[in-house]
C-alpha atoms as a PDB file:
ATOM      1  CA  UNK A   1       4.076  55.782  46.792  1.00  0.00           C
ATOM      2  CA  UNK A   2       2.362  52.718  47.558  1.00  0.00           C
ATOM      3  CA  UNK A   3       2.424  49.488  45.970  1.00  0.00           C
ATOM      4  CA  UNK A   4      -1.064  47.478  44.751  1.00  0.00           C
ATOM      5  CA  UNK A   5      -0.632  43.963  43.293  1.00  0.00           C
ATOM      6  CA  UNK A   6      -3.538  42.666  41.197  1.00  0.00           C
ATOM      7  CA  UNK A   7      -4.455  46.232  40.206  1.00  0.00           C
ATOM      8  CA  UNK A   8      -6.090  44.173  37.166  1.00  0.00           C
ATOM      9  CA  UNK A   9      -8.889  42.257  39.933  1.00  0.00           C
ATOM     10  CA  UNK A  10     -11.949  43.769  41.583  1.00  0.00           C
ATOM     11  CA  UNK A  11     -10.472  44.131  45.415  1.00  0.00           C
ATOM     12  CA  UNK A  12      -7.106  45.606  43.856  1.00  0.00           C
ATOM     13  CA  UNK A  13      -8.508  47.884  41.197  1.00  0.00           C
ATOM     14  CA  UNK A  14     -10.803  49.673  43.854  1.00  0.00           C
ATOM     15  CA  UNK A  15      -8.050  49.769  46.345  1.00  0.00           C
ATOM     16  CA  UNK A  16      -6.039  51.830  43.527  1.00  0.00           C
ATOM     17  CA  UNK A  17      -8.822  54.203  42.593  1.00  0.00           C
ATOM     18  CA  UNK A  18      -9.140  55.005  46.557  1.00  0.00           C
ATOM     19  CA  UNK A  19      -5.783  55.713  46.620  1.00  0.00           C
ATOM     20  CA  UNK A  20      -5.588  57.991  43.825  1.00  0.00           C
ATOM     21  CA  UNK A  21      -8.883  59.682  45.188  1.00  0.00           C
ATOM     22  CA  UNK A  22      -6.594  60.267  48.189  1.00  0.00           C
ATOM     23  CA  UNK A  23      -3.926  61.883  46.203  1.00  0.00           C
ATOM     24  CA  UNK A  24      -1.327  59.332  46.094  1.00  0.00           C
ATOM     25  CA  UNK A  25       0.864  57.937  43.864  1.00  0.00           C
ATOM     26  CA  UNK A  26       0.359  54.544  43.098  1.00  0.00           C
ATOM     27  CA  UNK A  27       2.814  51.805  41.953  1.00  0.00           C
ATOM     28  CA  UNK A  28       1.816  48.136  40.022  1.00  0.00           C
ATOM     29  CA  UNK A  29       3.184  44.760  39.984  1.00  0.00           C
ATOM     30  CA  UNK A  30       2.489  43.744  36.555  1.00  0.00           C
ATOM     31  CA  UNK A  31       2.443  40.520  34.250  1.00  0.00           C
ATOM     32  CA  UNK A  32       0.997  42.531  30.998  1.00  0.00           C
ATOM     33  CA  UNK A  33       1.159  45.795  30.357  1.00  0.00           C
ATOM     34  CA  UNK A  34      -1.686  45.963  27.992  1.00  0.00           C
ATOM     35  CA  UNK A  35      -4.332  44.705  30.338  1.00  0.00           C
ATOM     36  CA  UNK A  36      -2.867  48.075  32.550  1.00  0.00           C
ATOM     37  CA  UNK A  37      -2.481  50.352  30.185  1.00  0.00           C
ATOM     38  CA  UNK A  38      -5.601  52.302  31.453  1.00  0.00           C
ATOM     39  CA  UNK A  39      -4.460  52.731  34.842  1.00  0.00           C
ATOM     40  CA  UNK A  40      -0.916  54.118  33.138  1.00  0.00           C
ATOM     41  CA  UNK A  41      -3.576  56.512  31.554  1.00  0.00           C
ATOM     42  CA  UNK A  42      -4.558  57.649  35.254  1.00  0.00           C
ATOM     43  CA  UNK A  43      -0.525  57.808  36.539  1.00  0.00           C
ATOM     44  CA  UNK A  44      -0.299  54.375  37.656  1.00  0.00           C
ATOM     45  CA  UNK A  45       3.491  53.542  37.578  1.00  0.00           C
ATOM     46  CA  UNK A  46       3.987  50.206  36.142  1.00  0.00           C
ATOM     47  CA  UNK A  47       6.841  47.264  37.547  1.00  0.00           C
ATOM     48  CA  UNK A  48       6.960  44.025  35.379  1.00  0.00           C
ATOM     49  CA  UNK A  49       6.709  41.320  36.933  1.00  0.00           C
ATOM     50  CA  UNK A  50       4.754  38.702  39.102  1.00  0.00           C
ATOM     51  CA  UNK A  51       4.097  37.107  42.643  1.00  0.00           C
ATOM     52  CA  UNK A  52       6.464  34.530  41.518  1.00  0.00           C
ATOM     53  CA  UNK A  53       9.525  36.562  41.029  1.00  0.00           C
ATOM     54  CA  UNK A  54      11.386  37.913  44.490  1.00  0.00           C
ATOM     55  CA  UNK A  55      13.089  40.567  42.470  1.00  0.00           C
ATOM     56  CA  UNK A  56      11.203  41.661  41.459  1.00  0.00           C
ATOM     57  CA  UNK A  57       8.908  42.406  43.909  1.00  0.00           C
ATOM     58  CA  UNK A  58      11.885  43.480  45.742  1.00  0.00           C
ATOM     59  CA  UNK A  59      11.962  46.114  43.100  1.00  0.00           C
ATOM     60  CA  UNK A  60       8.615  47.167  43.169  1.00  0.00           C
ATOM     61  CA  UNK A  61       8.844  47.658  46.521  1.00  0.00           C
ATOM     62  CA  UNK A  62      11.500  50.018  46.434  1.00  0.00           C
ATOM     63  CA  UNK A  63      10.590  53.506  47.921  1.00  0.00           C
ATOM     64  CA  UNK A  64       6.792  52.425  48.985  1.00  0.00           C
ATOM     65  CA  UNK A  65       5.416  53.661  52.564  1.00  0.00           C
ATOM     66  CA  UNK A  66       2.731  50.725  51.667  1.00  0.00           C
ATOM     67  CA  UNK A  67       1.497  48.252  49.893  1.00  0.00           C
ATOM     68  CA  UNK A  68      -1.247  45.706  48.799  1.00  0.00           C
ATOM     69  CA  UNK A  69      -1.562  42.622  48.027  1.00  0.00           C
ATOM     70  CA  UNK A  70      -5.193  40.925  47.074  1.00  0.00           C
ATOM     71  CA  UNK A  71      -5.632  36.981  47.568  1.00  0.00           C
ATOM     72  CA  UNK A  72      -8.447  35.698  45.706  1.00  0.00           C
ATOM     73  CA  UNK A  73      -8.608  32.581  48.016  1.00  0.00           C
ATOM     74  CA  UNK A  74     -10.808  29.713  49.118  1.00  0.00           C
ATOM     75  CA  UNK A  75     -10.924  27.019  51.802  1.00  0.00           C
ATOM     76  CA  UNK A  76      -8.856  23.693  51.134  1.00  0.00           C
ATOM     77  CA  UNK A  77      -6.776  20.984  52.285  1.00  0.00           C
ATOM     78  CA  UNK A  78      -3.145  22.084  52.495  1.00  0.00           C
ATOM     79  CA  UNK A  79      -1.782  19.503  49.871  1.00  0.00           C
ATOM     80  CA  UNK A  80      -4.059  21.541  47.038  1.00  0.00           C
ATOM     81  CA  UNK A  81      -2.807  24.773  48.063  1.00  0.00           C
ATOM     82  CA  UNK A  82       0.921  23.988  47.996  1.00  0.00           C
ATOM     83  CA  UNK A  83       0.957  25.716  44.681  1.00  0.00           C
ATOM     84  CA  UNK A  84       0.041  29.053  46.410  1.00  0.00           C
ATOM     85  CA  UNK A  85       1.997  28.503  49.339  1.00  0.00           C
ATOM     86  CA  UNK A  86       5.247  28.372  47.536  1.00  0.00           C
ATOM     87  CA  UNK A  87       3.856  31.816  45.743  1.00  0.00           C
ATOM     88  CA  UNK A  88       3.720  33.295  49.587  1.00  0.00           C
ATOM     89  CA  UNK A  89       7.781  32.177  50.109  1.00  0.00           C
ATOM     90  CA  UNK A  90       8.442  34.228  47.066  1.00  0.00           C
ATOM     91  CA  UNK A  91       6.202  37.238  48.249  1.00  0.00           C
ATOM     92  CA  UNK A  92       7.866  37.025  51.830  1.00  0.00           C
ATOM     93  CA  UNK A  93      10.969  36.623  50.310  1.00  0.00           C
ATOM     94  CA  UNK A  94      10.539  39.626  48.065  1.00  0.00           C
ATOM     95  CA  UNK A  95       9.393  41.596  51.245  1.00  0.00           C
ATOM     96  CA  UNK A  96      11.850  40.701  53.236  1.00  0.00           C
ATOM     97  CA  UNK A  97      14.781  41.598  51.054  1.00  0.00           C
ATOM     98  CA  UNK A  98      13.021  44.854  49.830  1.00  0.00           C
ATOM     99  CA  UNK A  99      11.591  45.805  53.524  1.00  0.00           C
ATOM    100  CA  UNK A 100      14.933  48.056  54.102  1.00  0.00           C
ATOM    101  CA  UNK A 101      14.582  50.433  50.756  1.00  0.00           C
ATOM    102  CA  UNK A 102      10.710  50.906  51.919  1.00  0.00           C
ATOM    103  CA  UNK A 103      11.733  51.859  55.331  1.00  0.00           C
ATOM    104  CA  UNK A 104       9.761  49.716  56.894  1.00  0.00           C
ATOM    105  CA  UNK A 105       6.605  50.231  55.343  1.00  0.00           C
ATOM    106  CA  UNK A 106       2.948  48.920  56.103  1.00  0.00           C
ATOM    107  CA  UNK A 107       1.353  45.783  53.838  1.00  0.00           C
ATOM    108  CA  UNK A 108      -2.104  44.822  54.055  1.00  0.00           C
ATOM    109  CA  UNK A 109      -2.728  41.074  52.590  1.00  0.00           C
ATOM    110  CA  UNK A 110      -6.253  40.694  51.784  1.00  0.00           C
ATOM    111  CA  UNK A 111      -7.744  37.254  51.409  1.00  0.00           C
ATOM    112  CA  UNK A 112     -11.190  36.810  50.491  1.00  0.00           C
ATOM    113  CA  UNK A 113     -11.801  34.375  53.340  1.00  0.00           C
ATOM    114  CA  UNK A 114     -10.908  34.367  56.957  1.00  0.00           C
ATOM    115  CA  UNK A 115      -6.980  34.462  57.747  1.00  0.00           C
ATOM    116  CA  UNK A 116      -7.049  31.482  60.478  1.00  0.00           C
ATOM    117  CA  UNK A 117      -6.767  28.378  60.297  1.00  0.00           C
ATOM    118  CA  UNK A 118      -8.861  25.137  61.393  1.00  0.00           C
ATOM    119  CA  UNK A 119      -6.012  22.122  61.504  1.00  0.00           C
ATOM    120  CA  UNK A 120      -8.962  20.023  62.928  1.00  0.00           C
ATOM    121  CA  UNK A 121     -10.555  19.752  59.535  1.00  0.00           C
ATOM    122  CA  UNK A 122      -7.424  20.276  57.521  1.00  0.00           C
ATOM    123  CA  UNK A 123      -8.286  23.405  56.950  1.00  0.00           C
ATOM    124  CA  UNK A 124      -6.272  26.245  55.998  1.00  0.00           C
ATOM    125  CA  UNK A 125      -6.543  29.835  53.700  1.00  0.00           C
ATOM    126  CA  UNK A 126      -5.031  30.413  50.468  1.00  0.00           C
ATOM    127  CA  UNK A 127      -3.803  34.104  52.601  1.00  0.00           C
ATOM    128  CA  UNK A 128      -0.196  34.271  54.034  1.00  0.00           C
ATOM    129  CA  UNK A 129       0.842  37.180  55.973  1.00  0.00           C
ATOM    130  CA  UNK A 130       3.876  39.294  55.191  1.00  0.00           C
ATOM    131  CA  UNK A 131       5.769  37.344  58.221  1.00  0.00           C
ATOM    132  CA  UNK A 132       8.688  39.865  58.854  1.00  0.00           C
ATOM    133  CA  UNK A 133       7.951  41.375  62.430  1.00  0.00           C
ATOM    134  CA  UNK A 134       9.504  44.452  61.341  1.00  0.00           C
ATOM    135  CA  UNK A 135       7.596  45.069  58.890  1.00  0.00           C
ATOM    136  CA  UNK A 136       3.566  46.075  60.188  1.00  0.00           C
ATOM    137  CA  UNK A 137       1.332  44.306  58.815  1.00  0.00           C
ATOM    138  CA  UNK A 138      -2.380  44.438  58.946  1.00  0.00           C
ATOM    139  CA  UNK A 139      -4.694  42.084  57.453  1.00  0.00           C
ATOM    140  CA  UNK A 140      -8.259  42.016  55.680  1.00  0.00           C
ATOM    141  CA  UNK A 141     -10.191  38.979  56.285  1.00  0.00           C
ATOM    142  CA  UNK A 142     -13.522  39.142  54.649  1.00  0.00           C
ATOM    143  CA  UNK A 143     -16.104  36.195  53.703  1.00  0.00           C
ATOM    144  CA  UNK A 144     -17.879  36.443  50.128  1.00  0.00           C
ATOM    145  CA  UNK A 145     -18.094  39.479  48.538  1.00  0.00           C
ATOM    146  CA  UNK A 146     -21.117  40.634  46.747  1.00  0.00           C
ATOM    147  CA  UNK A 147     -20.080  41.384  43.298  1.00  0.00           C
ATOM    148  CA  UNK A 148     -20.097  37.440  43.324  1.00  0.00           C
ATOM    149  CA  UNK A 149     -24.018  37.456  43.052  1.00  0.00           C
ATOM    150  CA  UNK A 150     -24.636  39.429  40.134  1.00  0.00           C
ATOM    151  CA  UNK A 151     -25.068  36.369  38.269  1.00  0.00           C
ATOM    152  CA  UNK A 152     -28.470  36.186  39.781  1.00  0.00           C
ATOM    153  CA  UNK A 153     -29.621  39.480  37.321  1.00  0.00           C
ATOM    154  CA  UNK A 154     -29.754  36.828  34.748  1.00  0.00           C
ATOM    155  CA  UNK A 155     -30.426  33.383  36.328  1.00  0.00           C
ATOM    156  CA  UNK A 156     -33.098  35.117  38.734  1.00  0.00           C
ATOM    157  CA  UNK A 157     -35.273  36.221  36.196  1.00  0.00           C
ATOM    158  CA  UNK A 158     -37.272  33.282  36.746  1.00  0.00           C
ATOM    159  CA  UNK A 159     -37.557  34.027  40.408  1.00  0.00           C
ATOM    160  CA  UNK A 160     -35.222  32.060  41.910  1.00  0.00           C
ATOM    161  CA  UNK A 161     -31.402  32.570  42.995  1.00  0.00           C
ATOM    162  CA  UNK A 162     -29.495  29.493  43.950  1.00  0.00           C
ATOM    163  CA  UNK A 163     -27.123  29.593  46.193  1.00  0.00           C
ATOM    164  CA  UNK A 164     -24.477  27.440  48.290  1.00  0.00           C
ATOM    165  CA  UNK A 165     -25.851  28.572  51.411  1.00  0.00           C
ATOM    166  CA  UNK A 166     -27.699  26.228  53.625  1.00  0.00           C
ATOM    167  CA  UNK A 167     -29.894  27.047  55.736  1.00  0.00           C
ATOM    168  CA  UNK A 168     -30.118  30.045  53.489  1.00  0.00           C
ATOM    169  CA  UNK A 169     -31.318  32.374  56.317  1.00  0.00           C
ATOM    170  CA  UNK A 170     -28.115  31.734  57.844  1.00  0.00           C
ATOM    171  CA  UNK A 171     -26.339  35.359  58.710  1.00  0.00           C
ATOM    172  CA  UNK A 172     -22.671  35.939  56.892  1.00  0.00           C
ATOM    173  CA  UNK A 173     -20.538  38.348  56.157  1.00  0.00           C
ATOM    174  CA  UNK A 174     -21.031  39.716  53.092  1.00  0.00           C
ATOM    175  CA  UNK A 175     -18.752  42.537  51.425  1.00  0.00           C
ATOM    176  CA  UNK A 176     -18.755  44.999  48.503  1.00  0.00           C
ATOM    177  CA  UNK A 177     -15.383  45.423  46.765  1.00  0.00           C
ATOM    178  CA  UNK A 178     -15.612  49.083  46.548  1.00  0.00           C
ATOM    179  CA  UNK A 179     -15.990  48.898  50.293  1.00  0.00           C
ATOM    180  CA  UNK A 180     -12.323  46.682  50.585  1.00  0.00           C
ATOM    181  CA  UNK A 181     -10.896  49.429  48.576  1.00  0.00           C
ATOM    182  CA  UNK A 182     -11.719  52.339  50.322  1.00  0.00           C
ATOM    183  CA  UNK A 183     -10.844  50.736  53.529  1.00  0.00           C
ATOM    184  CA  UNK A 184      -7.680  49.701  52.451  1.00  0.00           C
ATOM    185  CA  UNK A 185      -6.826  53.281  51.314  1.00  0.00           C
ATOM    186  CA  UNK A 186      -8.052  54.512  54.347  1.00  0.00           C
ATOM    187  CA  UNK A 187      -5.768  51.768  56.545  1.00  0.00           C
ATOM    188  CA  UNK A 188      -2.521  52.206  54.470  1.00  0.00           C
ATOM    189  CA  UNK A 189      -2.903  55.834  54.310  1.00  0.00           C
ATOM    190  CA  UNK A 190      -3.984  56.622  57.832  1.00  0.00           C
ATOM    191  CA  UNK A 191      -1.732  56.793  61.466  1.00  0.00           C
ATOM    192  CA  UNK A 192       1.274  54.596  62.098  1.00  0.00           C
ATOM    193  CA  UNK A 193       0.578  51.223  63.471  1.00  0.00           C
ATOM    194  CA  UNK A 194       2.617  48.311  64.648  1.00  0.00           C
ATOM    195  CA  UNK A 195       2.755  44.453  64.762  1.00  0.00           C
ATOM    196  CA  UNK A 196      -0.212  42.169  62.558  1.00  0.00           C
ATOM    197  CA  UNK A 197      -3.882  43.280  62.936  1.00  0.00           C
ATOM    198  CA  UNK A 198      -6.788  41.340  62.079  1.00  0.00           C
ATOM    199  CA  UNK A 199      -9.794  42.903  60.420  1.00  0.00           C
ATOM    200  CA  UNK A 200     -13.283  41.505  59.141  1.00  0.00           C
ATOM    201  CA  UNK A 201     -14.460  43.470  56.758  1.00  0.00           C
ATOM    202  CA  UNK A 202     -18.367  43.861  55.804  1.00  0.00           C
ATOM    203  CA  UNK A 203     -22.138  43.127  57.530  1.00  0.00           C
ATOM    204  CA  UNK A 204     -24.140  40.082  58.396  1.00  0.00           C
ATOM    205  CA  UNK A 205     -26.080  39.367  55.603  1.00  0.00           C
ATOM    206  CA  UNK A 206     -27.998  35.928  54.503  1.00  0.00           C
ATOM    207  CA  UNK A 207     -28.941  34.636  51.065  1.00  0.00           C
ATOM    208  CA  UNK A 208     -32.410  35.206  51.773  1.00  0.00           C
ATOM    209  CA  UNK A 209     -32.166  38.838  52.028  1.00  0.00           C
ATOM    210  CA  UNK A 210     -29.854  39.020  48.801  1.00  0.00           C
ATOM    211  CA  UNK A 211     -32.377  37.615  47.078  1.00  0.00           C
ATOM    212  CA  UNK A 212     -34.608  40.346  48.312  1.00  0.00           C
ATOM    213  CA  UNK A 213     -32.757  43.101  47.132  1.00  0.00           C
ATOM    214  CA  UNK A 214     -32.121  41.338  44.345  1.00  0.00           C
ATOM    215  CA  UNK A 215     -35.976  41.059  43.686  1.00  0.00           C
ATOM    216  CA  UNK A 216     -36.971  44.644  43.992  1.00  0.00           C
ATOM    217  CA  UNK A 217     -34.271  45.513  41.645  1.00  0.00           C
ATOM    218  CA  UNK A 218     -35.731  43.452  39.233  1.00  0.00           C
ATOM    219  CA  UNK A 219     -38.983  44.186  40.131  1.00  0.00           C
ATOM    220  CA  UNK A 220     -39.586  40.706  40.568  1.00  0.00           C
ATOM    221  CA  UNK A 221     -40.189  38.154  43.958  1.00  0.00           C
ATOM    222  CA  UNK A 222     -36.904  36.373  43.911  1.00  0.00           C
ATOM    223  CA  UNK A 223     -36.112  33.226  46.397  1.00  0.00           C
ATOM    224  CA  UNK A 224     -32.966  32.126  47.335  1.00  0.00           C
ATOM    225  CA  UNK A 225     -32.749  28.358  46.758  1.00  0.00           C
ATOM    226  CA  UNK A 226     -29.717  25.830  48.118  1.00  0.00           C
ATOM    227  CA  UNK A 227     -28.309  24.045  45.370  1.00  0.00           C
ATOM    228  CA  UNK A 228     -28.532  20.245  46.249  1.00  0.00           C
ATOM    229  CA  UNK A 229     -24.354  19.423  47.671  1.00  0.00           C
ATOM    230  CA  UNK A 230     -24.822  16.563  45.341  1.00  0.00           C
ATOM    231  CA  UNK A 231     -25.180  19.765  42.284  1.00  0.00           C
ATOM    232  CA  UNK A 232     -22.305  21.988  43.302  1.00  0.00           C
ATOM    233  CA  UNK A 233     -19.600  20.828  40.794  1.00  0.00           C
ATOM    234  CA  UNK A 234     -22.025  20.886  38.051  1.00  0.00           C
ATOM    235  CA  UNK A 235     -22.736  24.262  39.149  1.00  0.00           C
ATOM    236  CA  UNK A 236     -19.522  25.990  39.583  1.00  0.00           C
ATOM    237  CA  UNK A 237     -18.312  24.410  35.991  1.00  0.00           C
ATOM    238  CA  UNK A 238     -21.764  26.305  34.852  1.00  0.00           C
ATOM    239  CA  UNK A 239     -19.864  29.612  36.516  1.00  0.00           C
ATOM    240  CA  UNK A 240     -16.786  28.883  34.823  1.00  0.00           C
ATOM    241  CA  UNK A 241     -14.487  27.131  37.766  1.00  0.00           C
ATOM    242  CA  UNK A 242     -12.668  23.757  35.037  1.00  0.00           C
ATOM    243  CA  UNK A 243     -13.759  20.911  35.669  1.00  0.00           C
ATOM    244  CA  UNK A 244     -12.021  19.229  38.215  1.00  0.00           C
ATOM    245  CA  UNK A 245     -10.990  22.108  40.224  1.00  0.00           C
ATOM    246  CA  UNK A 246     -14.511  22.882  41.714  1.00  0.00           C
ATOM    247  CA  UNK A 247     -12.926  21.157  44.962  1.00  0.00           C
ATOM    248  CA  UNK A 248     -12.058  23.888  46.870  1.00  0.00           C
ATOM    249  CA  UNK A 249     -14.766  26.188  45.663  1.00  0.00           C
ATOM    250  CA  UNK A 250     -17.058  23.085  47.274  1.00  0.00           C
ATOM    251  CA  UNK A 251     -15.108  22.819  50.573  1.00  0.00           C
ATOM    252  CA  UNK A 252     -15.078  26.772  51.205  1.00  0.00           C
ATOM    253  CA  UNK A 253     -19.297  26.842  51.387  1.00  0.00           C
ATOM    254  CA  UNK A 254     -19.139  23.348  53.505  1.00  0.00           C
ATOM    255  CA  UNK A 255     -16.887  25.079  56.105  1.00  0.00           C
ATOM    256  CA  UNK A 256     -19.286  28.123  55.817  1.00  0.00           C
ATOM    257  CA  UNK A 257     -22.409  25.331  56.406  1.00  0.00           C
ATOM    258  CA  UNK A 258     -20.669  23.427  58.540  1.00  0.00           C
ATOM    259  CA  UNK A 259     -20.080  26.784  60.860  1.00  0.00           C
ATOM    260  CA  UNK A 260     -16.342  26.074  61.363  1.00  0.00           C
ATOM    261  CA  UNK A 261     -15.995  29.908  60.483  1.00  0.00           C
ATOM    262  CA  UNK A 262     -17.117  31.712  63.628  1.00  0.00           C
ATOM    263  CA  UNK A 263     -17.309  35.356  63.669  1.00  0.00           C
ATOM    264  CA  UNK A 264     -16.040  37.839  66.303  1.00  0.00           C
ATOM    265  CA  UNK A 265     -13.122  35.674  67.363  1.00  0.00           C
ATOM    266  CA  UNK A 266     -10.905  37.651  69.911  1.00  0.00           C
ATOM    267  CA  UNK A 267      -8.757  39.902  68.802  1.00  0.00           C
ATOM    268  CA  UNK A 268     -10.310  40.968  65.724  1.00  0.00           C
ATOM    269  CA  UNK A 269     -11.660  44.244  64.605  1.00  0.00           C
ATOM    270  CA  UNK A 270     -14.278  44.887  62.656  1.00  0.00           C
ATOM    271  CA  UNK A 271     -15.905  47.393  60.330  1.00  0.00           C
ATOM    272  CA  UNK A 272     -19.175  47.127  58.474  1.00  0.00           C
ATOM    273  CA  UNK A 273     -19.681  47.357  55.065  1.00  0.00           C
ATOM    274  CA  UNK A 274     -21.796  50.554  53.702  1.00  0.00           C
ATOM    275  CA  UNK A 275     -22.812  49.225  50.042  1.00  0.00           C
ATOM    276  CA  UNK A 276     -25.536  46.834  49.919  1.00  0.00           C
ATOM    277  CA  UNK A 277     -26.437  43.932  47.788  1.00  0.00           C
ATOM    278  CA  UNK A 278     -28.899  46.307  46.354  1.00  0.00           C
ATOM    279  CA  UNK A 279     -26.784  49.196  45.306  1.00  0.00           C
ATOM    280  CA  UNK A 280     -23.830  46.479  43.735  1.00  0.00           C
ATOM    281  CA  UNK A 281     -27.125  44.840  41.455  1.00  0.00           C
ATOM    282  CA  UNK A 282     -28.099  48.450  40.700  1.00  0.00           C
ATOM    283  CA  UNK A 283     -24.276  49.731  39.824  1.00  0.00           C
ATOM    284  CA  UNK A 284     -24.946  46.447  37.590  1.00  0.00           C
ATOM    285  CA  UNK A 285     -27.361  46.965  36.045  1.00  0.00           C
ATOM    286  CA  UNK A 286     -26.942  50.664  35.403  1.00  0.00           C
ATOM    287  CA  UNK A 287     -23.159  49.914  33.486  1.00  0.00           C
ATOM    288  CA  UNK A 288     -24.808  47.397  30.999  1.00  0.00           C
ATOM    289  CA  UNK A 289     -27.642  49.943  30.081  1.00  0.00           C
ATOM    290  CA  UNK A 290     -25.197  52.705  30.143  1.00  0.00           C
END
C-alpha cells in the first residue's frame, strides 16, 4: 500500500497512475471525496482528511511501505511562507506518530523547486522534509515543469510566448509531470534505501527552445519574449495568481535570473527527463480535439 497526497494535482495524480501501472495498491489523503471519486473508480482507497490534521495523516499512514507527498511550492521570504511551514509541523508530526504502524516506510516529498536553501537572500522553499531519521526519506527537487507552458497554445498564436526567463536562452531544468510520476513509482517501489537523498529531476532546457517546439506544433515561428519585471504582477493576475499574492510567484523567476539556483550541487543525483516540451503541447492539443 502506499500513500499519495494531492492525488487531485498534476505531480500526484501521475505518481498514482504509475503506481497502479505497477500493480500496487494505492491509498489517498483526501479533503472531498467527490473531486476523487474517479480514482475510487480505479481502486484508490480513500482517507478523509488534510495536511493540516496529524491524525489523520497518522491514519492514513497506517500499513503503507511508502508514501507521497507533492509541494506545489515557490521561492519566498520565510515570513510569507509561515503559513506552509506550520502545515510541515503537522505533516512531520503525523509521520512521526504514524512512522511505527508503517514499519518504517519510505516518503518522497516533492517540491516543485529546489529543496535548499539560500539564507543570504532570505531565501527558502515552500518543501520540508519528513525530518524523522528513521524514517528514509528521499526527495524530488525539480525546477518548472512543463505542463506550465501550455498556455502558450493560445497566447502564441500570434507568434510570440512570453516568458519570465531572462536571458531567455538561459539553460534550466525543465520537467514533465508524467515524468515525476513515473519516477516516483519507480523510487518508492524499487530497492531499500536509507537516510535523505536528493534528486533533480528533468533536462536543461531554455525558453527559447520551448518556444521552438512550441512553434512546429503549431505550425507557426514562435519567439520566446521576457516579460518586462516591471509586467510580472499584471501578468500572473492574467494567469490567475489574486492579486496581491503574485509576490512569490515574482521572487521564484528573480532567483532563477538572478542564478542563485545552481545546478549539480554535491551530493545530488540526477535523472533526465524523457518527455519533451513538444510531446506535453502535443498530449495538449490532442485531449482538446479528442
Amino acid at each position: 500500500m502506499y500513500l499519495v497526497m494531492g492525488i487531485t494535482g498534476k505531480v500526484g495524480g501521475a505518481t498514482a497512475e504509475h503506481l497502479l501501472a505497477h500493480g500496487k495498491e494505492v491509498r489517498a489523503l483526501v479533503r472531498n471525496r467527490e473531486k476523487t471519486s474517479s480514482w475510487a473508480n480505479q481502486g484508490v482507497e480513500l482517507v478523509d482528511g488534510d495536511w493540516n490534521d496529524s491524525t489523520a495523516i497518522e491514519r492514513a499512514l497506517k500499513g503503507v511501505e511508502g508514501g507521497v507527498r507533492h509541494v506545489a511550492g515557490c521561492l519566498g521570504p520565510l515570513a510569507r511562507l509561515q503559513r506552509s511551514q506550520g502545515r510541515n509541523c503537522e505533516l512531520r508530526r503525523g509521520a512521526h506518530q504514524g512512522s511505527a504502524a508503517a514499519g518504517g516506510s519510505a516518503f518522497v516529498d516533492g517540491c516543485e523547486q529546489d529543496q535548499r536553501a539560500w539564507d543570504d537572500h532570505g531565501l527558502v522553499t515552500s518543501g520540508a522534509r519528513f525530518s524523522r531519521p528513521s524514517i528514509p526519506n528521499r526527495i524530488c527537487a525539480r525546477r518548472w515543469i512543463l505542463r506550465n507552458f501550455l498556455y502558450g497554445l493560445q497566447v502564441a498564436q500570434g507568434g510570440m510566448l512570453p516568458v519570465y526567463y531572462n536571458p531567455t536562452n538561459r539553460k534550466s531544468t525543465m520537467v514533465a509531470t508524467n515524468d515525476i510520476g513515473a519516477e516516483v513509482a519507480t523510487l518508492l517501489t524499487g530497492p531499500a534505501w536509507s537516510g535523505q537523498r536528493a534528486v533533480e529531476l528533468g533536462s536543461m532546457v531554455t525558453a527559447d527552445e520551448v518556444a521552438e517546439q512550441l512553434g512546429e506544433v503549431l505550425n507557426l515561428d514562435v519567439k520566446a519574449f521576457a516579460v518586462p519585471r516591471a509586467g510580472w504582477a499584471k501578468a500572473f493576475e492574467q494567469f490567475g495568481i489574486p492579486k496581491g499574492h503574485t509576490g512569490p510567484a515574482e521572487e521564484m523567476f528573480e532567483a532563477v535570473n538572478a542564478g542563485w539556483m545552481d545546478l549539480g550541487v554535491e551530493g545530488t543525483e540526477h535523472v533526465a527527463g524523457t518527455t519533451s516540451a513538444r510531446d506535453v503541447f502535443v498530449a495538449a492539443q490532442t485531449t482538446v480535439t479528442a
